[in-house]
C-alpha atoms as a PDB file:
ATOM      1  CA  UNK A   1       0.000   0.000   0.000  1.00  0.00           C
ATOM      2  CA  UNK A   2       0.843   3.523  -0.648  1.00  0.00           C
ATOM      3  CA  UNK A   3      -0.198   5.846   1.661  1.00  0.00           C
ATOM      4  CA  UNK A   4      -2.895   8.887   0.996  1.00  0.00           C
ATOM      5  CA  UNK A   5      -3.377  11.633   2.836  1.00  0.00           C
ATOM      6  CA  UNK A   6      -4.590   9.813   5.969  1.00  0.00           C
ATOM      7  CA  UNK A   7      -3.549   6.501   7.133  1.00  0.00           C
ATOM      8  CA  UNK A   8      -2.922   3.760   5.049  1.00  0.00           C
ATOM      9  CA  UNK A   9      -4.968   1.153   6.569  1.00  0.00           C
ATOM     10  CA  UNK A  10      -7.521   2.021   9.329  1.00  0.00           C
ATOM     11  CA  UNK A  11     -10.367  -0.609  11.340  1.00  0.00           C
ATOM     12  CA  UNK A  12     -12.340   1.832  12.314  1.00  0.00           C
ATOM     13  CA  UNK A  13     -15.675   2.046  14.842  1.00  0.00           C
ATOM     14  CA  UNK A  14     -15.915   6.210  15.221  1.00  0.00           C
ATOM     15  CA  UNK A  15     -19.889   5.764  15.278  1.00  0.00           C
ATOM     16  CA  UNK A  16     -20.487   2.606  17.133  1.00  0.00           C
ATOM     17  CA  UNK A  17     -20.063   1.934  20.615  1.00  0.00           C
ATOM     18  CA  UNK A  18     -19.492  -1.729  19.842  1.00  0.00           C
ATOM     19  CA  UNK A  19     -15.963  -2.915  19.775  1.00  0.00           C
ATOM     20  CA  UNK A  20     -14.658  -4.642  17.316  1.00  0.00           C
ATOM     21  CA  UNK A  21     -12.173  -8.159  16.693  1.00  0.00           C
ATOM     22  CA  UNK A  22     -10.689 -10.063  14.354  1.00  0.00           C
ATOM     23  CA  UNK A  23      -9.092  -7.585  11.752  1.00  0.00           C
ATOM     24  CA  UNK A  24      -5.499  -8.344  10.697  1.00  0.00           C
ATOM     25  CA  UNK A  25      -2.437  -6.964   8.738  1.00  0.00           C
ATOM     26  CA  UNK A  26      -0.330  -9.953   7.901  1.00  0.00           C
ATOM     27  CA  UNK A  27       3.075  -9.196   6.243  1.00  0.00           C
ATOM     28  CA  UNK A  28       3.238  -6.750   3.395  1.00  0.00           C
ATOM     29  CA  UNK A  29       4.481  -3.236   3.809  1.00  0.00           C
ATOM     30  CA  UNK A  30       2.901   0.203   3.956  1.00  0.00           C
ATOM     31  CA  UNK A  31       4.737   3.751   2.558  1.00  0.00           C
ATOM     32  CA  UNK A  32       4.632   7.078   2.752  1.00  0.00           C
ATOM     33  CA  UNK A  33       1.319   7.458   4.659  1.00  0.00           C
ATOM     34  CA  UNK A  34       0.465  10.928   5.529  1.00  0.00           C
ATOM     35  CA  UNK A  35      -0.543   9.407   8.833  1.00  0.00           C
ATOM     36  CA  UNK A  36       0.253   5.641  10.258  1.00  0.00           C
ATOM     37  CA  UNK A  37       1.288   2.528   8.454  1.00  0.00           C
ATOM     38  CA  UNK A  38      -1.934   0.878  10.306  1.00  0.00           C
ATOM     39  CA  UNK A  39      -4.449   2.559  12.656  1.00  0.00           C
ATOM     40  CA  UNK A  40      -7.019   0.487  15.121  1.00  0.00           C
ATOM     41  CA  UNK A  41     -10.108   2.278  16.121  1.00  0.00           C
ATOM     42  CA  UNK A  42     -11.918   0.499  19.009  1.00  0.00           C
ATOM     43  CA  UNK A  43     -10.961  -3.256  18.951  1.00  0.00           C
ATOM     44  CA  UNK A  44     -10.823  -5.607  21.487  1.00  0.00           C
ATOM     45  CA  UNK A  45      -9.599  -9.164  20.590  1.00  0.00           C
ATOM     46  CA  UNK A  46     -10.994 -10.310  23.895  1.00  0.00           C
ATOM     47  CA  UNK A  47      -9.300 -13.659  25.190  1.00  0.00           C
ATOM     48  CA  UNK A  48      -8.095 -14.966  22.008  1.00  0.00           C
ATOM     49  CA  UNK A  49      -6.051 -12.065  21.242  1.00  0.00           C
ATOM     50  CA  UNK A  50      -8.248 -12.299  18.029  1.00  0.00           C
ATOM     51  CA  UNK A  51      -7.109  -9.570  15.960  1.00  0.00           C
ATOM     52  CA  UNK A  52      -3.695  -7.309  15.137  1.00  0.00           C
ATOM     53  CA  UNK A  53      -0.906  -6.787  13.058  1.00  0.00           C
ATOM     54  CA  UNK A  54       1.512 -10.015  12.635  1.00  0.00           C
ATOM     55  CA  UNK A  55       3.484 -11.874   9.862  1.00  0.00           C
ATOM     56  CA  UNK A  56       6.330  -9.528   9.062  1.00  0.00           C
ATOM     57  CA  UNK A  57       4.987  -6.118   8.471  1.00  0.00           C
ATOM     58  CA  UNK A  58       6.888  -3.293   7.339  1.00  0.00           C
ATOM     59  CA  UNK A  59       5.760   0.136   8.244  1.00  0.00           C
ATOM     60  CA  UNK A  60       8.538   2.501   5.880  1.00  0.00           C
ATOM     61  CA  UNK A  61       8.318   6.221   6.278  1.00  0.00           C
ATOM     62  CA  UNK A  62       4.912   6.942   7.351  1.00  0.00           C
ATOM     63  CA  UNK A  63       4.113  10.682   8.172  1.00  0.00           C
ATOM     64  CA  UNK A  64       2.607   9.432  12.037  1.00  0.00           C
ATOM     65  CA  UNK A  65       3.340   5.832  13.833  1.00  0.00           C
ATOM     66  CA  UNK A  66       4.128   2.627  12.014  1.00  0.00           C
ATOM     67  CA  UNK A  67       1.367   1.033  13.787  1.00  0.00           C
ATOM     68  CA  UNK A  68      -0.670   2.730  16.292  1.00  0.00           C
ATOM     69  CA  UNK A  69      -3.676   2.297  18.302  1.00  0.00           C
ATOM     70  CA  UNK A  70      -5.786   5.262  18.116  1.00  0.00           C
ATOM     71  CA  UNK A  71      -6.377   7.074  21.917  1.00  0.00           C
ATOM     72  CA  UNK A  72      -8.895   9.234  23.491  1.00  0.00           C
ATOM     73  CA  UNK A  73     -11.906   9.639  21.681  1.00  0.00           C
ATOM     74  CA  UNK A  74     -13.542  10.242  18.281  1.00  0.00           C
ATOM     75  CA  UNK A  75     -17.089  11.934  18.323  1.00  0.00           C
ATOM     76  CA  UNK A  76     -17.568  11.530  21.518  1.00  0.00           C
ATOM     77  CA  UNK A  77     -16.696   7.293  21.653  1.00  0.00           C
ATOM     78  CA  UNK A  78     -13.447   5.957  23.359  1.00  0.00           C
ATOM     79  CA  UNK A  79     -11.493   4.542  20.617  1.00  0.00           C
ATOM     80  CA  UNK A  80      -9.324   2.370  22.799  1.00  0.00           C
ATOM     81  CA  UNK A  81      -8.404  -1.161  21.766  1.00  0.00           C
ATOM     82  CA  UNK A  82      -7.661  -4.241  23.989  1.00  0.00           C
ATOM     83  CA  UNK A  83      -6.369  -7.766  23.629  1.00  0.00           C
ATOM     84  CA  UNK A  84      -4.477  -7.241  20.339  1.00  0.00           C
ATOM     85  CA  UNK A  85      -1.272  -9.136  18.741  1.00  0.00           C
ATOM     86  CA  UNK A  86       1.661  -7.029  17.448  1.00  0.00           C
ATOM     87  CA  UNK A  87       4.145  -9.147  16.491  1.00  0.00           C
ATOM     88  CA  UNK A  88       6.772  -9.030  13.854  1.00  0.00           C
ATOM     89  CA  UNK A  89       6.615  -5.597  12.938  1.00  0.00           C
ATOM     90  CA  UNK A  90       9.913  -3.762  11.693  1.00  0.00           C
ATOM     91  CA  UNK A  91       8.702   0.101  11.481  1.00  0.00           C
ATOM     92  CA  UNK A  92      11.397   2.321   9.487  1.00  0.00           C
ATOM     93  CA  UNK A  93      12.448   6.249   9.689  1.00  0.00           C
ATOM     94  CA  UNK A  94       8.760   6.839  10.384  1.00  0.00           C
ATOM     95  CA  UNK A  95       7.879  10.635  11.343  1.00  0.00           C
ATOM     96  CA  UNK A  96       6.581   9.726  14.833  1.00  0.00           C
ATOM     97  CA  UNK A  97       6.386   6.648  16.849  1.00  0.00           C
ATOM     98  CA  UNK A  98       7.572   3.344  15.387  1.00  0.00           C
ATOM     99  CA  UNK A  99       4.813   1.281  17.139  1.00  0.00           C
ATOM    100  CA  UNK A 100       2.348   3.438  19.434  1.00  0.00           C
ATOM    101  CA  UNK A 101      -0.084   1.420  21.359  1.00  0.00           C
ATOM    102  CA  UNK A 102      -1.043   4.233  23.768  1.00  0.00           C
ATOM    103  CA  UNK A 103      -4.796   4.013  25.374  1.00  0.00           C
ATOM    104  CA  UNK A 104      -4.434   7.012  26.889  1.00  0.00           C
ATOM    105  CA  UNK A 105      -3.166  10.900  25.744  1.00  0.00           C
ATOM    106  CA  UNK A 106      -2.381  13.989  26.824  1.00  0.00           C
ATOM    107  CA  UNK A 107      -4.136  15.324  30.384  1.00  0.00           C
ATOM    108  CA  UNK A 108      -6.297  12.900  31.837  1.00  0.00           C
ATOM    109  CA  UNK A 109     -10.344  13.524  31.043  1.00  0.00           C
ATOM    110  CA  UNK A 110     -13.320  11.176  31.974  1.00  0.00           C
ATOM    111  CA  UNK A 111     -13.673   8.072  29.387  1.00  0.00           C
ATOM    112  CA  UNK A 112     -16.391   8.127  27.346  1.00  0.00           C
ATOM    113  CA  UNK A 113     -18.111   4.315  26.671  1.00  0.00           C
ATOM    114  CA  UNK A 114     -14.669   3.287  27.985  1.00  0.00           C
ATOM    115  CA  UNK A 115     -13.682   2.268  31.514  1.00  0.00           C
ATOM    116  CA  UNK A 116     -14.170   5.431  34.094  1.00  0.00           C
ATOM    117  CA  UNK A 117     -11.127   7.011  35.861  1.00  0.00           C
ATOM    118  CA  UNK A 118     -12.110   5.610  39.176  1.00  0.00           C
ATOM    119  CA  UNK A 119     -11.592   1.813  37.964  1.00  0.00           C
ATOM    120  CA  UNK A 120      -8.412   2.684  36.159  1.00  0.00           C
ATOM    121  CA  UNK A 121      -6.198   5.712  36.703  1.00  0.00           C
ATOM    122  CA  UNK A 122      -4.763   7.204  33.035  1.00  0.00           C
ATOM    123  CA  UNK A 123      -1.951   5.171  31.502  1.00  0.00           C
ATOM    124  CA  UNK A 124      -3.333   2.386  33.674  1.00  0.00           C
ATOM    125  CA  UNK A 125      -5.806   0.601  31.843  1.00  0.00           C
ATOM    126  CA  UNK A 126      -5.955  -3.238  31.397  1.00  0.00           C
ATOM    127  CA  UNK A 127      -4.794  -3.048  27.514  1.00  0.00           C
ATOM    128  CA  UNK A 128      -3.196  -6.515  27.417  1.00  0.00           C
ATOM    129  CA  UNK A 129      -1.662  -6.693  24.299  1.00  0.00           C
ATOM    130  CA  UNK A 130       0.983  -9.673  23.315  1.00  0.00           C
ATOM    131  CA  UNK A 131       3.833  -7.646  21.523  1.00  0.00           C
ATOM    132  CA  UNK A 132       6.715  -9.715  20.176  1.00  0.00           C
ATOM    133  CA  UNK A 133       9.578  -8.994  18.034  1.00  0.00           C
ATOM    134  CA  UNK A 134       9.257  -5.439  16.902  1.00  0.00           C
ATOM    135  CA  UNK A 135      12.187  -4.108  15.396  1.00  0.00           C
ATOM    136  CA  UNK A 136      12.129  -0.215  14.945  1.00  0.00           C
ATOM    137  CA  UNK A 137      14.938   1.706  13.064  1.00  0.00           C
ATOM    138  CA  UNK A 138      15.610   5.273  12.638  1.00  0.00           C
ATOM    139  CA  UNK A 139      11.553   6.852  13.984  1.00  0.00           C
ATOM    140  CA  UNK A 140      11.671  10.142  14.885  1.00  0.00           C
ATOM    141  CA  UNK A 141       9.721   9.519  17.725  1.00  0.00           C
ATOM    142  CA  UNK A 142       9.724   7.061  20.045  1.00  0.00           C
ATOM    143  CA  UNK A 143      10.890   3.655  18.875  1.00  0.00           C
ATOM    144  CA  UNK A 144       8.266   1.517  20.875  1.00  0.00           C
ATOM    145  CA  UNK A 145       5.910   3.529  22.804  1.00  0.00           C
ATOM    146  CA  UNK A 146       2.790   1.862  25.186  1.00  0.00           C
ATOM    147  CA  UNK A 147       1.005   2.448  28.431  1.00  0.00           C
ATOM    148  CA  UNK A 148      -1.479  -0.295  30.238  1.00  0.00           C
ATOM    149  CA  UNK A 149      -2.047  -2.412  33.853  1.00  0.00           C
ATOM    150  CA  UNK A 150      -1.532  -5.486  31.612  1.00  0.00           C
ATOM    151  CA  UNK A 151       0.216  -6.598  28.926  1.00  0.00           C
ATOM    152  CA  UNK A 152       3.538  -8.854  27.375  1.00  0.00           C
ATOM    153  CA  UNK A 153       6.589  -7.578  25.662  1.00  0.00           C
ATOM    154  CA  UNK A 154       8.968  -9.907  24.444  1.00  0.00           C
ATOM    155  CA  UNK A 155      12.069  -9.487  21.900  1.00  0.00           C
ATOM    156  CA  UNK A 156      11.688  -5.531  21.552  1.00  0.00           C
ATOM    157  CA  UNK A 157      14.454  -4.045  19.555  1.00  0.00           C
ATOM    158  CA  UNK A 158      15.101  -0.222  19.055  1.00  0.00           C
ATOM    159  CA  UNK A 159      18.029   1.749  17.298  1.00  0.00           C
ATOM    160  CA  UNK A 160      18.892   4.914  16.590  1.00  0.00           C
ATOM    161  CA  UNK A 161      15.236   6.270  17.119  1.00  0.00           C
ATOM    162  CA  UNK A 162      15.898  10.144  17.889  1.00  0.00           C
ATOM    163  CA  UNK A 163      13.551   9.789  20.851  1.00  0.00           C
ATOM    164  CA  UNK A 164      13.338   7.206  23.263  1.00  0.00           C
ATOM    165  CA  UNK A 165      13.853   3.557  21.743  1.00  0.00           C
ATOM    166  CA  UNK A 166      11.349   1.910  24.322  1.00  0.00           C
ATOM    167  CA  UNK A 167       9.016   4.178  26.154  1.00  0.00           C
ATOM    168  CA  UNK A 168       6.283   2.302  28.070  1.00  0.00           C
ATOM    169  CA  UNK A 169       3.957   3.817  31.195  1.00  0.00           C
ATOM    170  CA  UNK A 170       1.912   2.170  33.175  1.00  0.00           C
ATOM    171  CA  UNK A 171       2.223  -0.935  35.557  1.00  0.00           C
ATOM    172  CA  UNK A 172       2.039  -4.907  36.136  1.00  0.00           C
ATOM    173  CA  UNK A 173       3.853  -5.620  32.865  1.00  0.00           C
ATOM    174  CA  UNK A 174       5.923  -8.475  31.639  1.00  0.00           C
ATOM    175  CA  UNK A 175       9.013  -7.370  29.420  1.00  0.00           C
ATOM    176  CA  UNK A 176      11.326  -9.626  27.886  1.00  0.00           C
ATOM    177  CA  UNK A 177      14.562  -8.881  25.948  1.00  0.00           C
ATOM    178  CA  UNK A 178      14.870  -5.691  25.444  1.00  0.00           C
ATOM    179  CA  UNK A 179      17.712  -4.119  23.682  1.00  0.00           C
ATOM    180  CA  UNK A 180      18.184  -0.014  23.100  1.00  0.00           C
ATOM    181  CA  UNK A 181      21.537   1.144  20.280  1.00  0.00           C
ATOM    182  CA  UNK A 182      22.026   4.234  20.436  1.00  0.00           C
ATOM    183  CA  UNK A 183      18.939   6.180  21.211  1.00  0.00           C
ATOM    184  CA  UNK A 184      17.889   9.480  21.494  1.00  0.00           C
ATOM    185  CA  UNK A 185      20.001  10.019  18.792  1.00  0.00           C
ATOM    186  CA  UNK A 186      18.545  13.679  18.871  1.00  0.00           C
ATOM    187  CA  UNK A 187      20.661  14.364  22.146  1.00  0.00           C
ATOM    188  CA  UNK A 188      17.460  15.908  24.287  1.00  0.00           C
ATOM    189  CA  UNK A 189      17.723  16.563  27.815  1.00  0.00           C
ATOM    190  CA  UNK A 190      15.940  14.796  29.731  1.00  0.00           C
ATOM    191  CA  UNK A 191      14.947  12.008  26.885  1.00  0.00           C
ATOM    192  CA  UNK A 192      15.287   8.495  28.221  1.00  0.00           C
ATOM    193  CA  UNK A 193      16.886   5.875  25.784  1.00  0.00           C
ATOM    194  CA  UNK A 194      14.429   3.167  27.454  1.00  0.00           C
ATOM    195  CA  UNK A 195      11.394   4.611  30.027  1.00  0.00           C
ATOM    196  CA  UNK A 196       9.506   2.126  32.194  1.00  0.00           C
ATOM    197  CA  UNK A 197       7.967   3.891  34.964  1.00  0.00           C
ATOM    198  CA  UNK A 198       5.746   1.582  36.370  1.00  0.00           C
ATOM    199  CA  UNK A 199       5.763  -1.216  38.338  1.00  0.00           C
ATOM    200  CA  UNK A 200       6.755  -4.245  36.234  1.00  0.00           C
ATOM    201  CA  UNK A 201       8.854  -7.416  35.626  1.00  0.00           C
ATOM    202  CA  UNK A 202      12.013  -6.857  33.450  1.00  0.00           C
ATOM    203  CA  UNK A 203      14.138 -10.076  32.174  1.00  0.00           C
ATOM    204  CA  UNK A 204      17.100  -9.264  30.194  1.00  0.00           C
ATOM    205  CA  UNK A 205      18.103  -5.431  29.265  1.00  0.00           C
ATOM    206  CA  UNK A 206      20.514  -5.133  26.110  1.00  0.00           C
ATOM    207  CA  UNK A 207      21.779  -1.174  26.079  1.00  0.00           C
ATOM    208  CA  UNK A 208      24.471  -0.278  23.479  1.00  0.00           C
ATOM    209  CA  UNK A 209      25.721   3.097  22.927  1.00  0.00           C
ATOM    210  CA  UNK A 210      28.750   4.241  20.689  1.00  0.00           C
ATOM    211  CA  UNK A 211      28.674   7.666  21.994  1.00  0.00           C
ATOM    212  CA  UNK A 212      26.114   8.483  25.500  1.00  0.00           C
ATOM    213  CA  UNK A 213      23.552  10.675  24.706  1.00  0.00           C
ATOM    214  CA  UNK A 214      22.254  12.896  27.295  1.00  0.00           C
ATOM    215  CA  UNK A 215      19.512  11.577  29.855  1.00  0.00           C
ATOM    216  CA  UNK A 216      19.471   8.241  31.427  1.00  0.00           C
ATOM    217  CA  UNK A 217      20.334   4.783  29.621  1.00  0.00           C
ATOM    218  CA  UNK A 218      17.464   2.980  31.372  1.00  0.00           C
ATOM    219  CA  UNK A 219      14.621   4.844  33.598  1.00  0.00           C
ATOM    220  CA  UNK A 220      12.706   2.198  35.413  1.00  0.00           C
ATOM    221  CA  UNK A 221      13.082   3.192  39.211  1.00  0.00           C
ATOM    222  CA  UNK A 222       9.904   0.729  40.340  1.00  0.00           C
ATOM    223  CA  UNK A 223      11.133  -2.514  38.763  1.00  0.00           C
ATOM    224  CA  UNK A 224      12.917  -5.447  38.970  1.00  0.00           C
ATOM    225  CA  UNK A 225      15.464  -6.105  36.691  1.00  0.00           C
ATOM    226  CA  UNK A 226      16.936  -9.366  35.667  1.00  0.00           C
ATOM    227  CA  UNK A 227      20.196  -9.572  33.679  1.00  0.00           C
ATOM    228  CA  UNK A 228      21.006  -6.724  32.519  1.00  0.00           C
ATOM    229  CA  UNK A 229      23.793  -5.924  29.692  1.00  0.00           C
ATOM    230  CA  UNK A 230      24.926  -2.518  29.483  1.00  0.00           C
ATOM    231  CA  UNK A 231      28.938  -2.462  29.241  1.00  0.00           C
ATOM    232  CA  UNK A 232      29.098   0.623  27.771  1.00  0.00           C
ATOM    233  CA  UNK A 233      26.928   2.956  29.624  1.00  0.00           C
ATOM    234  CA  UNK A 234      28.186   5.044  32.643  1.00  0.00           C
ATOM    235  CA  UNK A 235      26.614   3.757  36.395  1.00  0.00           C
ATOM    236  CA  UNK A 236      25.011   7.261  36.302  1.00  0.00           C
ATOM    237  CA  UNK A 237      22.494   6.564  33.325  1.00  0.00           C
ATOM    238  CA  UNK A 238      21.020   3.839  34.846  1.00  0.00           C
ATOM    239  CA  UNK A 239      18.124   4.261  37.161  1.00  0.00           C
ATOM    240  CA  UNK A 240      16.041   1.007  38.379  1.00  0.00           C
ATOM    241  CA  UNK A 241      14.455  -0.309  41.083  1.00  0.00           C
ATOM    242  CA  UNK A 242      16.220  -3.894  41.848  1.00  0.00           C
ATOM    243  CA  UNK A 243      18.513  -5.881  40.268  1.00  0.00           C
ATOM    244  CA  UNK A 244      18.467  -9.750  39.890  1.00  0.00           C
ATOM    245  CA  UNK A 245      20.553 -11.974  38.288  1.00  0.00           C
ATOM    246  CA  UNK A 246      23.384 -11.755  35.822  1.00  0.00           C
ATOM    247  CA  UNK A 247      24.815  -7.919  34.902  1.00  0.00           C
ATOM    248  CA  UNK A 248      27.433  -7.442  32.740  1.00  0.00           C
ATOM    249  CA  UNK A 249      29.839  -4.166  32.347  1.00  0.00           C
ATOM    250  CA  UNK A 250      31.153  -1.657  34.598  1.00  0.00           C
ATOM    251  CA  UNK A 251      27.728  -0.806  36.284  1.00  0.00           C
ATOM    252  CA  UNK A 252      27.375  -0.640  39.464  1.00  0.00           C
ATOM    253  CA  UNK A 253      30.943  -0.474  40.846  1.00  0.00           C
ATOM    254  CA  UNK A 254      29.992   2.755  43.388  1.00  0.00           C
ATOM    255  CA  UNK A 255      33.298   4.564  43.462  1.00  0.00           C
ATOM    256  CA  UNK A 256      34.721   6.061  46.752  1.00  0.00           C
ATOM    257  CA  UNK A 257      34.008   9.939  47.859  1.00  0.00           C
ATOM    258  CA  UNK A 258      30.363   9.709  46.693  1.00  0.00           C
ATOM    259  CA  UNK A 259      29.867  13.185  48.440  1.00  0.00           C
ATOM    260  CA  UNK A 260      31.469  14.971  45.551  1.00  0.00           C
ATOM    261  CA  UNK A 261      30.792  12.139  42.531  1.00  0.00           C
ATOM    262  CA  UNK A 262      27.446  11.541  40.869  1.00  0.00           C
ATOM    263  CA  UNK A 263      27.971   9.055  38.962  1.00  0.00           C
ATOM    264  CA  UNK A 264      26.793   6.183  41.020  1.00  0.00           C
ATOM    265  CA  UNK A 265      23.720   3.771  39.688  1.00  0.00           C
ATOM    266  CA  UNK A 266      20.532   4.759  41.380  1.00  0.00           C
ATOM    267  CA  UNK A 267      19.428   1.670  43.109  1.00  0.00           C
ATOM    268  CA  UNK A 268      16.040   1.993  44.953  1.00  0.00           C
ATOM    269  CA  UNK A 269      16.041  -1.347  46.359  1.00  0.00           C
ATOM    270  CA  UNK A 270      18.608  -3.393  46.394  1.00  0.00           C
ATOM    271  CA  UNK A 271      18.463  -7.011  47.080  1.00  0.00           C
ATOM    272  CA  UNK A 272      20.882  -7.512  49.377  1.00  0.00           C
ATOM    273  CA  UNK A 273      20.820 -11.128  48.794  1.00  0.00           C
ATOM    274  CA  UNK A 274      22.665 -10.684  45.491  1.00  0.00           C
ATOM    275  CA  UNK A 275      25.284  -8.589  47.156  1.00  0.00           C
ATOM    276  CA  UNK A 276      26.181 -11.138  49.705  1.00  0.00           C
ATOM    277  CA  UNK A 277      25.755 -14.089  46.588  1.00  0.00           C
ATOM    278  CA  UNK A 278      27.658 -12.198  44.392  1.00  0.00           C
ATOM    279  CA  UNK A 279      30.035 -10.181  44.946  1.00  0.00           C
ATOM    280  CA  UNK A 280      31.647 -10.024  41.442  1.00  0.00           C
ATOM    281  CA  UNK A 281      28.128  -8.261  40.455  1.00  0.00           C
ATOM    282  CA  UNK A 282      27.384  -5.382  43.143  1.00  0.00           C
ATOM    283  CA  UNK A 283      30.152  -3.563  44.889  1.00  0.00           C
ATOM    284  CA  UNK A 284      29.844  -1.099  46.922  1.00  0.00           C
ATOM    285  CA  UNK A 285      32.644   0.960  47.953  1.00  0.00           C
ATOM    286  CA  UNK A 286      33.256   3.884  50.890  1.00  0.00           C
ATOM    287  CA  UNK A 287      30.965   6.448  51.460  1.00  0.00           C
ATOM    288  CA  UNK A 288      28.560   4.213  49.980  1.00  0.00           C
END
């Protein structure tokens, strides 16, 4: 498909309050869309994860997200979408956000036909979606960018995104291989190369940077992390929760005087089991 001057392919349900499952993109490609490579409008896939994008799809320059899942509302309808499959998806030098599978937007409002506030607070709601080896190269945006209570993430891959690579809110998350080259190519303050600010599970962190961008390597101060790999990034870029398990590089070796250094990792709980196990991994020097 080549793209007009809205999206390229849209399931849309702007003036129904029914949702809607079982619509697919499997494989092909989508370029130079105005807006996004594929747009969902108000699905939920329900159990079966019945409905998505899959199959090797290739989203190349599209003037919004790759793939995206719209937020918010459209005349009045939440257009959220729930229980979808994203998997195999390899989104290139798109304007905006590689894959986007946001619920929520911008300052939180009352859902309309949608979950209220009250059962789910913004960024928080029970999305679920099964994402699985997305491979984004080059957005402008973010790389991968989410929110959601719920949800798996498995073989995520972003590089050289001039955002974030992997930005995704919301808690009680499974994440599974992730691995960040070089991003925020776009050197912005502040900009996280991978942002996970909820409360979630984290097995296996892959960070590699030629030169370190400004902000922090990995932002994920209420998780657990398990085997990390970052050999190249300074201690003081990474900011998590806890740390399990194998971690490779220079890391977390606090150096001494830590009154007048900053550059220590950020550790806001440590498992002091691993310390005592091993002490090849954590070491913590004077002043510590």
């Amino acid at each position: 498909f080549y793209g007009d001057m809205s999206n390229c392919i849209a399931f849309t349900a702007w003036d129904s309050t029914d949702y809607y499952h079982g619509n697919y993109v499997i494989g092909g490609s989508t370029n130079y869309g105005s807006g996004s490579g594929v747009c969902f409008y108000r699905n939920d896939g329900g159990v079966g994860h019945d409905g998505g994008v899959i199959g090797g799809f290739t989203p190349y320059r599209c003037g919004e997200s790759g793939v995206k899942t719209y937020q918010n509302e459209v005349n009045g309808i939440s257009q959220r979408c729930y229980n979808l499959r994203f998997i195999d998806i390899n989104p290139i030098e798109t304007y905006y956000d590689g894959v986007d599978l946001n619920a929520d937007y911008g300052t939180p409002t009352e859902r309309q036909h949608d979950y209220t506030l009250a059962q789910y607070a913004w960024n928080n709601l029970p999305t679920n979606h099964i994402v699985s080896n997305i491979q984004a190269y080059k957005t402008h945006g973010v790389g991968i960018f989410g929110d959601g209570s719920t949800g798996f993430y498995r073989d995520i891959y972003a590089s050289y995104s001039r955002g974030a690579g992997i930005f995704i809110k919301g808690s009680g998350k499974n994440f599974k291989n992730l691995t960040s080259i070089q991003n925020n190519a776009a050197n912005t303050p502040g900009e996280n190369q991978i942002t996970l600010d909820g409360a979630n599970i984290i097995d296996g962190v892959n960070i590699i940077n030629y030169t370190q961008p400004t902000g922090l390597a990995i932002f994920a101060p209420n998780s657990t992390v398990t085997n990390l790999n970052a050999p190249s990034v300074p201690s003081s870029s990474i900011n998590i929760g806890n740390i399990e398990g194998l971690v490779v590089g220079n890391l977390i070796h606090v150096q001494p005087n830590l009154a007048n250094q900053t550059s220590a990792v950020y550790l806001n709980v440590v498992n002091t089991s691993v310390a005592s196990k091993r002490e090849d991994t954590i070491k913590i020097g004077p002043g510590a």
